[in-house]
C-alpha atoms as a PDB file:
ATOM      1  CA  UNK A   1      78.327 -75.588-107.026  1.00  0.00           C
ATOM      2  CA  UNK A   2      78.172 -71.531-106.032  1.00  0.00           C
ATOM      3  CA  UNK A   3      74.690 -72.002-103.492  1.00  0.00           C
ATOM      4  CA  UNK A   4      73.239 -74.786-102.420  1.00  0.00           C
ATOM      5  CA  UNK A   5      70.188 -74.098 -99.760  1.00  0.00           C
ATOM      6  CA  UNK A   6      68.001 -76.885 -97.901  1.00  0.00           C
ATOM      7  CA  UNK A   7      65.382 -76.156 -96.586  1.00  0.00           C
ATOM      8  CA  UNK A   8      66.239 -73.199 -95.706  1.00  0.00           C
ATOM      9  CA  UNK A   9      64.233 -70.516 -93.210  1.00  0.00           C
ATOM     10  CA  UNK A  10      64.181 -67.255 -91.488  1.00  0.00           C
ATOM     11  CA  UNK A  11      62.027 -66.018 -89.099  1.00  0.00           C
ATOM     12  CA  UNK A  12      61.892 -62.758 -87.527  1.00  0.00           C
ATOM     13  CA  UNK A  13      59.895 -62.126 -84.444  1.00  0.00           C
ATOM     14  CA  UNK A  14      58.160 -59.364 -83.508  1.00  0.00           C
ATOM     15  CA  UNK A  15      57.192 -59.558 -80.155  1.00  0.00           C
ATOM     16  CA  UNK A  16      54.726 -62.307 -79.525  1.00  0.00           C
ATOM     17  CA  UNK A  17      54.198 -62.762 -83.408  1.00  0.00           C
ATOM     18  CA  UNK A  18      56.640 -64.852 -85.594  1.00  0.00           C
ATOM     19  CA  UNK A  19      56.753 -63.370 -89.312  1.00  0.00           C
ATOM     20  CA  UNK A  20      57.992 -66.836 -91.186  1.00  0.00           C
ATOM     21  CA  UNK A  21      59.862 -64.670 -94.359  1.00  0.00           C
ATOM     22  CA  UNK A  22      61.856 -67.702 -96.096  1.00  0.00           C
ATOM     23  CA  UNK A  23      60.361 -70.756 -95.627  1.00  0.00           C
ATOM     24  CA  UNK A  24      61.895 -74.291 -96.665  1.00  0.00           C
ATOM     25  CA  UNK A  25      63.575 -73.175 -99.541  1.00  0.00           C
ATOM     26  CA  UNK A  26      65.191 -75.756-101.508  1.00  0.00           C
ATOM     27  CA  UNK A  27      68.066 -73.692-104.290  1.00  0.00           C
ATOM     28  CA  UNK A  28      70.854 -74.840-106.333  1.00  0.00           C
ATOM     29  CA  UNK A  29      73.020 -72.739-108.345  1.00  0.00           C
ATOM     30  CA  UNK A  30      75.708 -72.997-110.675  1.00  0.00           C
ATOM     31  CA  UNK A  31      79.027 -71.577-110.846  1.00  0.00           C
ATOM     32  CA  UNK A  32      78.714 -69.149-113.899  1.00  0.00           C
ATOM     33  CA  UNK A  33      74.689 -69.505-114.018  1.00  0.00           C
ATOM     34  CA  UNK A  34      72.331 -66.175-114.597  1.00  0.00           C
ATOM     35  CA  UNK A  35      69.162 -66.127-112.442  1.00  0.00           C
ATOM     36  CA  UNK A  36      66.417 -63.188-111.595  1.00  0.00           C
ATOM     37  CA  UNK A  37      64.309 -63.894-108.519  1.00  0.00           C
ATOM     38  CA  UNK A  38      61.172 -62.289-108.470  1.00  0.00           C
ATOM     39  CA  UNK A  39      58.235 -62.275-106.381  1.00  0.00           C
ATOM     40  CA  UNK A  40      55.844 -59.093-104.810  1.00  0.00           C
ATOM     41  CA  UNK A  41      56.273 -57.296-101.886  1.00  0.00           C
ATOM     42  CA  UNK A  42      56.508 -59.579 -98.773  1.00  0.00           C
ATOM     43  CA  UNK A  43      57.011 -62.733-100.588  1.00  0.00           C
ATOM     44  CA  UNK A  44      60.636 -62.636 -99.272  1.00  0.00           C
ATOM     45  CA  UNK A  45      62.884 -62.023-102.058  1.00  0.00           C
ATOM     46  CA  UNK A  46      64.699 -59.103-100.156  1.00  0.00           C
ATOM     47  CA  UNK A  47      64.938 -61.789 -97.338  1.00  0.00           C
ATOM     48  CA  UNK A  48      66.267 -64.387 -99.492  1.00  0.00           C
ATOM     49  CA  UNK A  49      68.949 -61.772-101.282  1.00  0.00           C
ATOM     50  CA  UNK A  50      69.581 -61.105 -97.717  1.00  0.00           C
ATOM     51  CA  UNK A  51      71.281 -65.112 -96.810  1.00  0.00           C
ATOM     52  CA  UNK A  52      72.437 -65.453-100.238  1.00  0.00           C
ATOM     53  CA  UNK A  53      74.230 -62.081 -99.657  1.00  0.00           C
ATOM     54  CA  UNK A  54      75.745 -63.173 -96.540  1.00  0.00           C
ATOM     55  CA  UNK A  55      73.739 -60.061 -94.865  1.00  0.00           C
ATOM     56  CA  UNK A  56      71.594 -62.225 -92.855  1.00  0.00           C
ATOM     57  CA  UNK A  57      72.536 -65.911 -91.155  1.00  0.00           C
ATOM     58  CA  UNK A  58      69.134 -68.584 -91.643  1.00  0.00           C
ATOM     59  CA  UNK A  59      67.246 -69.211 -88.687  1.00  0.00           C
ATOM     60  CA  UNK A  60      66.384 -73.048 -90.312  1.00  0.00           C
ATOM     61  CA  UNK A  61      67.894 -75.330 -92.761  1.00  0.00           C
ATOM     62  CA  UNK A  62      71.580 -75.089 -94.921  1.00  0.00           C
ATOM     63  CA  UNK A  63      73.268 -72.462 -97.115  1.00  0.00           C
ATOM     64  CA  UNK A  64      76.320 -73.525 -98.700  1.00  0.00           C
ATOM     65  CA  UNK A  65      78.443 -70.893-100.574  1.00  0.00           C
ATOM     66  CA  UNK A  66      81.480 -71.743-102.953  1.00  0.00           C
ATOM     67  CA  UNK A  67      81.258 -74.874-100.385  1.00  0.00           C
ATOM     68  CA  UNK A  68      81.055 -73.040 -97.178  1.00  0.00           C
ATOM     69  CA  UNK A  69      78.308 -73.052 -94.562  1.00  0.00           C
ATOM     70  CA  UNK A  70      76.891 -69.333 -94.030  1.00  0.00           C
ATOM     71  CA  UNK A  71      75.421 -70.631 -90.559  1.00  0.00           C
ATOM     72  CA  UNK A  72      78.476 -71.583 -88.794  1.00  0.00           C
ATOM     73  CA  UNK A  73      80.613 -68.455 -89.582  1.00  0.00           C
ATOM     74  CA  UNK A  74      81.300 -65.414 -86.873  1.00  0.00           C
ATOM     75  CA  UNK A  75      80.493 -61.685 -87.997  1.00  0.00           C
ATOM     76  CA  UNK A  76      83.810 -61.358 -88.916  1.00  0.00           C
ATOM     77  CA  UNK A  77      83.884 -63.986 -91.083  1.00  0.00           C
ATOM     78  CA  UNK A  78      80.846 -63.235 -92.830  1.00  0.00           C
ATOM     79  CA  UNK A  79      81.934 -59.848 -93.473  1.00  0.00           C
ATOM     80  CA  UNK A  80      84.967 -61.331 -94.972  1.00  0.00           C
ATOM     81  CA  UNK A  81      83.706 -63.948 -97.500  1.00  0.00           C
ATOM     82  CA  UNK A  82      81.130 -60.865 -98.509  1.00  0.00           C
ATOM     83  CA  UNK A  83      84.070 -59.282 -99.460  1.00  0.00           C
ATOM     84  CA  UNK A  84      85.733 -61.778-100.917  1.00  0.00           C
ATOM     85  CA  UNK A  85      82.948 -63.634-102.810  1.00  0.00           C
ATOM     86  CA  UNK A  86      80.250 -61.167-103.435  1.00  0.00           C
ATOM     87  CA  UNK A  87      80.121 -57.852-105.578  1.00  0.00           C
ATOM     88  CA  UNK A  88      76.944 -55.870-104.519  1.00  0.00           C
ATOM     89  CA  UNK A  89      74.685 -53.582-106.578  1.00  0.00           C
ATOM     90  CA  UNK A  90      71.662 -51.793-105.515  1.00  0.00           C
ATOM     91  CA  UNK A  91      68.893 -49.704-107.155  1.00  0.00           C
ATOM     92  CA  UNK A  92      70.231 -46.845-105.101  1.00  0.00           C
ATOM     93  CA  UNK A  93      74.144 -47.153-106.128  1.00  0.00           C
ATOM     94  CA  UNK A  94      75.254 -46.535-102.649  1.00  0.00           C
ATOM     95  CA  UNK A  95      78.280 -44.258-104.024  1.00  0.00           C
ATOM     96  CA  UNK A  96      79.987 -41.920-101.685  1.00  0.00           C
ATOM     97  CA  UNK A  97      79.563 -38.700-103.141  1.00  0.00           C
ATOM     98  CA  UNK A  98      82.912 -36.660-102.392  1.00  0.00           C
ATOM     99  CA  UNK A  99      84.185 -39.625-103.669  1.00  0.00           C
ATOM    100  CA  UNK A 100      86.120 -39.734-107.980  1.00  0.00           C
ATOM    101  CA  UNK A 101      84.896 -42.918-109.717  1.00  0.00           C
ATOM    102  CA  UNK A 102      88.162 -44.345-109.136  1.00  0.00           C
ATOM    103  CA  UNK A 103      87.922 -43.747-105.319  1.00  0.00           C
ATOM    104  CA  UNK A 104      84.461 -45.312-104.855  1.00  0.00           C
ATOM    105  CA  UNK A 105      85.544 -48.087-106.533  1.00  0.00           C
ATOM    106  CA  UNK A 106      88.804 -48.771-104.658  1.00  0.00           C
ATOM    107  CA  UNK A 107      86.646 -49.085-101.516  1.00  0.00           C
ATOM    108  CA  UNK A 108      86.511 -52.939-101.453  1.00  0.00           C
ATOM    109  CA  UNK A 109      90.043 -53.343-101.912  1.00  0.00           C
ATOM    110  CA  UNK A 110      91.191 -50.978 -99.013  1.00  0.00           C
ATOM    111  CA  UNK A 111      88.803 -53.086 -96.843  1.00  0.00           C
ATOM    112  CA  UNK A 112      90.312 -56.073 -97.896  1.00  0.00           C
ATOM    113  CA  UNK A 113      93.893 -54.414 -97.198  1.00  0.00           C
ATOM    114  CA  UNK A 114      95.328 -54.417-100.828  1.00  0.00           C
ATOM    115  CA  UNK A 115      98.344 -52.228-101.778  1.00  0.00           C
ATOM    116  CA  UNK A 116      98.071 -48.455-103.043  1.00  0.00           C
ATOM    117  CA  UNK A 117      99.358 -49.644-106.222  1.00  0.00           C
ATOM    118  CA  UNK A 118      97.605 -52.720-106.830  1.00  0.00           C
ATOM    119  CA  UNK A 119      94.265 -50.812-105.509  1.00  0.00           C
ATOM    120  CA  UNK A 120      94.522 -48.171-108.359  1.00  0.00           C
ATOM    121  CA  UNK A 121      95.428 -51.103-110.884  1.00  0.00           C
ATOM    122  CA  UNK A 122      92.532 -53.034-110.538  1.00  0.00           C
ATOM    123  CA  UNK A 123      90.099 -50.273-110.125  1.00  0.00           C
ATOM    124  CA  UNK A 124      91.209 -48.811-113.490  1.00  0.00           C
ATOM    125  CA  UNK A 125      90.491 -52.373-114.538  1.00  0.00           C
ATOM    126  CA  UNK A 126      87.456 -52.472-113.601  1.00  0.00           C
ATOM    127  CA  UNK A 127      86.679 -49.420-115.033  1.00  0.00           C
ATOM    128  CA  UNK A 128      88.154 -50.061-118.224  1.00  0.00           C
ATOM    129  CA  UNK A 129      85.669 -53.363-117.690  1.00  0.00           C
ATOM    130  CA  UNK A 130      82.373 -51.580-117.778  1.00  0.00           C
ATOM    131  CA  UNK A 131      83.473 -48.587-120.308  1.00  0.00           C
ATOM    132  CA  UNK A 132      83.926 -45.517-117.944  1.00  0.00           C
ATOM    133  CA  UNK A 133      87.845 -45.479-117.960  1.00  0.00           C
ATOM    134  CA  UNK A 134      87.721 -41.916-118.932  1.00  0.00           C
ATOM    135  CA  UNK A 135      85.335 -40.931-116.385  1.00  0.00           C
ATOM    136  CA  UNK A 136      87.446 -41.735-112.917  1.00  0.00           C
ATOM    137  CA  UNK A 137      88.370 -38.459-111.682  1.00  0.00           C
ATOM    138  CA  UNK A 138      84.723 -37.250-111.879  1.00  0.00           C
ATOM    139  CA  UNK A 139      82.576 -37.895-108.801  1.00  0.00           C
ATOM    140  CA  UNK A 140      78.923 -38.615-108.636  1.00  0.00           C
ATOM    141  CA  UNK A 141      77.416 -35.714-109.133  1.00  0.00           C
ATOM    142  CA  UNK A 142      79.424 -35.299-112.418  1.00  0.00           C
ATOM    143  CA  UNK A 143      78.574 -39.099-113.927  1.00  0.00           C
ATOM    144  CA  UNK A 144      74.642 -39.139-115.282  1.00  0.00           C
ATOM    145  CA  UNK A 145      72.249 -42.566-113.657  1.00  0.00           C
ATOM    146  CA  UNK A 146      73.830 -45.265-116.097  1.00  0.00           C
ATOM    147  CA  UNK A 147      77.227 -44.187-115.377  1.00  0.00           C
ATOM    148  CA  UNK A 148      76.442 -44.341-111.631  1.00  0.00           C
ATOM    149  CA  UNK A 149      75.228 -47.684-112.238  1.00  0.00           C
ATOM    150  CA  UNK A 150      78.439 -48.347-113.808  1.00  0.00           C
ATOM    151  CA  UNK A 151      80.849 -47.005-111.353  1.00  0.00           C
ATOM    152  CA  UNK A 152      78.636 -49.264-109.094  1.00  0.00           C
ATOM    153  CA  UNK A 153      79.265 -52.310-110.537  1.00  0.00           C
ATOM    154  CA  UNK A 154      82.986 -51.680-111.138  1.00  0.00           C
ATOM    155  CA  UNK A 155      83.112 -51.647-107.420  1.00  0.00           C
ATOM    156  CA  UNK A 156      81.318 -54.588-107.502  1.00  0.00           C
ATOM    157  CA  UNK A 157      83.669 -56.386-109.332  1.00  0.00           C
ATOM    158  CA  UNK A 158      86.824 -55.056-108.522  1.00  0.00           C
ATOM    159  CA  UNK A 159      87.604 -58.078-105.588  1.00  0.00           C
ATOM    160  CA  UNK A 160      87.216 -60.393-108.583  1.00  0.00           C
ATOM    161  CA  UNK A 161      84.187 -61.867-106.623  1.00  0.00           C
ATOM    162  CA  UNK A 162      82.448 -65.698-107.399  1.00  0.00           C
ATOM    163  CA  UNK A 163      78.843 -63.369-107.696  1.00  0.00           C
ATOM    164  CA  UNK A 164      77.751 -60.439-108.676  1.00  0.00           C
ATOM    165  CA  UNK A 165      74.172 -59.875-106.555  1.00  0.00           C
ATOM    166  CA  UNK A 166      71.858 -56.774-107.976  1.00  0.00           C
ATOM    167  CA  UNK A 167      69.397 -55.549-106.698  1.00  0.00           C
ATOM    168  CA  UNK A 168      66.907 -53.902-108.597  1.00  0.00           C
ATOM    169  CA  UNK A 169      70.006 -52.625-111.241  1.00  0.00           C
ATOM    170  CA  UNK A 170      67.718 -50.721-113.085  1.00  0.00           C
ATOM    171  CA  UNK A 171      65.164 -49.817-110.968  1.00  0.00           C
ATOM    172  CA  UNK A 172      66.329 -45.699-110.578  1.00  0.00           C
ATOM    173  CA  UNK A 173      67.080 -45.465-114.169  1.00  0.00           C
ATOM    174  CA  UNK A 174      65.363 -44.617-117.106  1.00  0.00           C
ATOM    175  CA  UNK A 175      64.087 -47.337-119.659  1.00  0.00           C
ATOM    176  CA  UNK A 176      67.193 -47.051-122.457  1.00  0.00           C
ATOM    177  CA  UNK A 177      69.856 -46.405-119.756  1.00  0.00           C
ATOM    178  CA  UNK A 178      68.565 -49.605-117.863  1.00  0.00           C
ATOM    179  CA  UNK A 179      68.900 -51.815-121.184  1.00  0.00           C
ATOM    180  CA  UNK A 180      72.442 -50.491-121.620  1.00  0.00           C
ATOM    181  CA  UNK A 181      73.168 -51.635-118.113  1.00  0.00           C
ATOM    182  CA  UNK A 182      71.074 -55.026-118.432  1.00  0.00           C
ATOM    183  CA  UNK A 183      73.347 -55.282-121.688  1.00  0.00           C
ATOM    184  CA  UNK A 184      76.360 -54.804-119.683  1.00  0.00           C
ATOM    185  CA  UNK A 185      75.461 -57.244-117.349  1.00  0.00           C
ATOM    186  CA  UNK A 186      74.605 -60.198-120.395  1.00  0.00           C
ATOM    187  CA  UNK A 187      77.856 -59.355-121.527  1.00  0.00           C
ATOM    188  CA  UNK A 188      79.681 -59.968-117.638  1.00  0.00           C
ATOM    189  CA  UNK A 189      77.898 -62.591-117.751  1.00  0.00           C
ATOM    190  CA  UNK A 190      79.439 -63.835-121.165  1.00  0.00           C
ATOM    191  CA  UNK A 191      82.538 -63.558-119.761  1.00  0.00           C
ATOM    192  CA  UNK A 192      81.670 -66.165-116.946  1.00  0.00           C
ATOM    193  CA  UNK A 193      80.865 -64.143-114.088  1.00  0.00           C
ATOM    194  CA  UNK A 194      77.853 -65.542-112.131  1.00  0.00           C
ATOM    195  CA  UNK A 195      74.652 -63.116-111.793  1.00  0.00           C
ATOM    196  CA  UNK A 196      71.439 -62.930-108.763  1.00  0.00           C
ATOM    197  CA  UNK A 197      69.325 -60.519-110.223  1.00  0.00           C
ATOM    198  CA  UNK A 198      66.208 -59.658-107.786  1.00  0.00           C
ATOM    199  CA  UNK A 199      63.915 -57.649-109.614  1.00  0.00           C
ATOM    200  CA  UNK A 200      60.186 -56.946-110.261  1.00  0.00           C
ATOM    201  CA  UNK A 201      59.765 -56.697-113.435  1.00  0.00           C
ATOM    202  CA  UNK A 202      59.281 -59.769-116.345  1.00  0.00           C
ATOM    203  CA  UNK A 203      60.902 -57.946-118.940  1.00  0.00           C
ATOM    204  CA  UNK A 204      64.179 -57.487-116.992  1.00  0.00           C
ATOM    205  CA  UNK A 205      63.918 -61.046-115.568  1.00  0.00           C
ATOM    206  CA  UNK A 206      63.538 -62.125-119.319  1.00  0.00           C
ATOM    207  CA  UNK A 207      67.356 -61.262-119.293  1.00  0.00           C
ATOM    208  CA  UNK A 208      68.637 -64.199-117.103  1.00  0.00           C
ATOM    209  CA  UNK A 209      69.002 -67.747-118.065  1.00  0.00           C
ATOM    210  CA  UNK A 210      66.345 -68.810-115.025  1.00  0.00           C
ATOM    211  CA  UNK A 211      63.536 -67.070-112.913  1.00  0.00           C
ATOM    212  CA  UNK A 212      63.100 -67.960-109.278  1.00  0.00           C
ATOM    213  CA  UNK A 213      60.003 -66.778-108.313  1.00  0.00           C
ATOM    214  CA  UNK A 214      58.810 -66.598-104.850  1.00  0.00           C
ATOM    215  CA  UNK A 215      55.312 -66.617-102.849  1.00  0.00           C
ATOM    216  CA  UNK A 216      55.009 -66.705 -98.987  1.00  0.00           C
ATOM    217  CA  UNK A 217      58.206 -67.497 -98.641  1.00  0.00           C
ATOM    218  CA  UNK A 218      58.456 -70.397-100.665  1.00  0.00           C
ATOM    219  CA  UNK A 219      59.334 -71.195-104.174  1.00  0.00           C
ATOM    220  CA  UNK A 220      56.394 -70.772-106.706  1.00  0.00           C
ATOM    221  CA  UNK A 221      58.625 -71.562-109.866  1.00  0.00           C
ATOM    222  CA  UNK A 222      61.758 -72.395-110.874  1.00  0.00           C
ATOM    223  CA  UNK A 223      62.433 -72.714-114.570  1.00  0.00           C
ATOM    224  CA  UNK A 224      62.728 -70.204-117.487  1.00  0.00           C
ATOM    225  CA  UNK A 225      61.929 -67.024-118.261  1.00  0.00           C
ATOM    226  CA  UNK A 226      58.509 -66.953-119.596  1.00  0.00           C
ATOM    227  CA  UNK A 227      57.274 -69.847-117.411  1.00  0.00           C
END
C-alpha cells in the first residue's frame, strides 16, 4: 500500500473561526496506481496534495505513507521522506533560472548528500528518461514551456521516488505541449512509477486510471474517469 488515510482532517484557524479544509477523508492507494483529484476552488484538493505531499502534518485522523505515519514524524524527518519518497511538479516548474538543465535537476540529490559523480549520473538519467538529454547545458530561459515541464519532472524523478505528485502539470502550457507532457507521464506511468495528479480539468483527469473528486472537504467520488 503507497497511502492509506482515515479519517483524515485539517483545520486551520483563523482567529476565532475554524476553516475545516479536509474533512474525514477515507483514501487508499496503490503502489504503481494513477489517480487525478479534482474538485473547485476551496474544496481542499490543494489541502489534501498538501498531507499527501508531506507539506502539511493532519490535524485529525491517519496518513500512512509506504507504511509510515506522516503525524508522528519531526520537521526533519518529513523533509527527509519528501525527499526520499516524493518527486514534485508544479504548474509553475519552480526551476532556478541561472541554473543548466542538468544543474536544476541535480538539486534533490545534493540535498540528499549524493556524490559529484553519482549526482551527474543520475541526472543525465533522468534526462535521458524524459527526452531532453541534449538539452542539459541550456538553462531556462533557453528550454521552451514543455521542455521546462520536462526538466521539471526529471528533477522529480531523479531520487528514484515511490510518487510522482503534479500539480496542475499542464496548467502553464499550451494545449499540444500539455498532451506531450500528459503522454510522458502515461508512459512513466507504464513503466511503474506511481502518479497524484491534482488538476481541474476532466479531459486531463481522463488520463489517470481513477478520479478523486472532492467537495467541502470530503470525498464526492471515487471511481473512474467519466463517473
Amino acid at each position: 500500500m503507497l497511502i492509506d488515510c482515515d479519517s483524515l482532517g485539517k483545520t486551520y484557524h483563523m482567529g476565532d473561526t475554524a476553516v475545516h479544509a479536509v474533512r474525514g477523508v477515507d483514501l487508499r492507494i496503490d503502489t504503481g496506481s494513477y489517480v487525478a483529484i479534482m474538485g473547485p476552488s476551496g474544496s481542499g484538493k490543494s489541502t489534501l496534495m498538501n498531507l499527501i505531499g508531506c507539506l502539511d502534518t493532519p490535524s485529525a485522523g491517519t496518513y500512512r505513507l509506504v507504511g509510515r505515519d506522516v503525524g508522528t514524524l519531526d520537521d526533519d524527518e518529513l523533509a527527509g521522506i519528501r525527499n526520499a519518497e516524493i518527486g514534485f511538479v508544479f504548474q509553475g516548474f519552480h526551476l532556478l533560472p541561472r541554473a543548466t538543465a542538468q544543474q536544476n535537476v541535480e538539486l534533490p540529490l545534493i540535498y540528499a548528500g549524493a556524490a559529484d559523480r553519482e549526482r551527474t549520473a543520475r541526472a543525465e538519467r533522468a534526462l535521458v528518461s524524459v527526452g531532453l538529454a541534449d538539452r542539459a547545458g541550456h538553462r531556462p530561459n533557453q528550454l521552451s514551456g514543455g521542455q521546462r515541464q520536462r526538466v521539471a519532472i526529471a528533477r522529480a524523478l531523479v531520487n528514484e521516488p515511490s510518487l510522482l505528485l503534479a500539480d496542475e502539470p499542464t496548467g502553464n502550457l499550451d494545449s499540444r505541449t500539455g498532451a506531450e507532457i500528459l503522454d510522458l507521464l502515461d508512459d512513466l506511468h507504464g513503466r511503474g512509477l506511481s502518479i497524484i495528479m491534482v488538476t481541474h480539468e476532466s479531459d486531463v483527469a481522463a488520463r489517470a486510471q481513477r478520479v478523486v473528486r472532492l467537495h467541502d472537504g470530503r470525498i464526492a467520488y471515487d471511481g473512474p474517469p467519466g463517473g
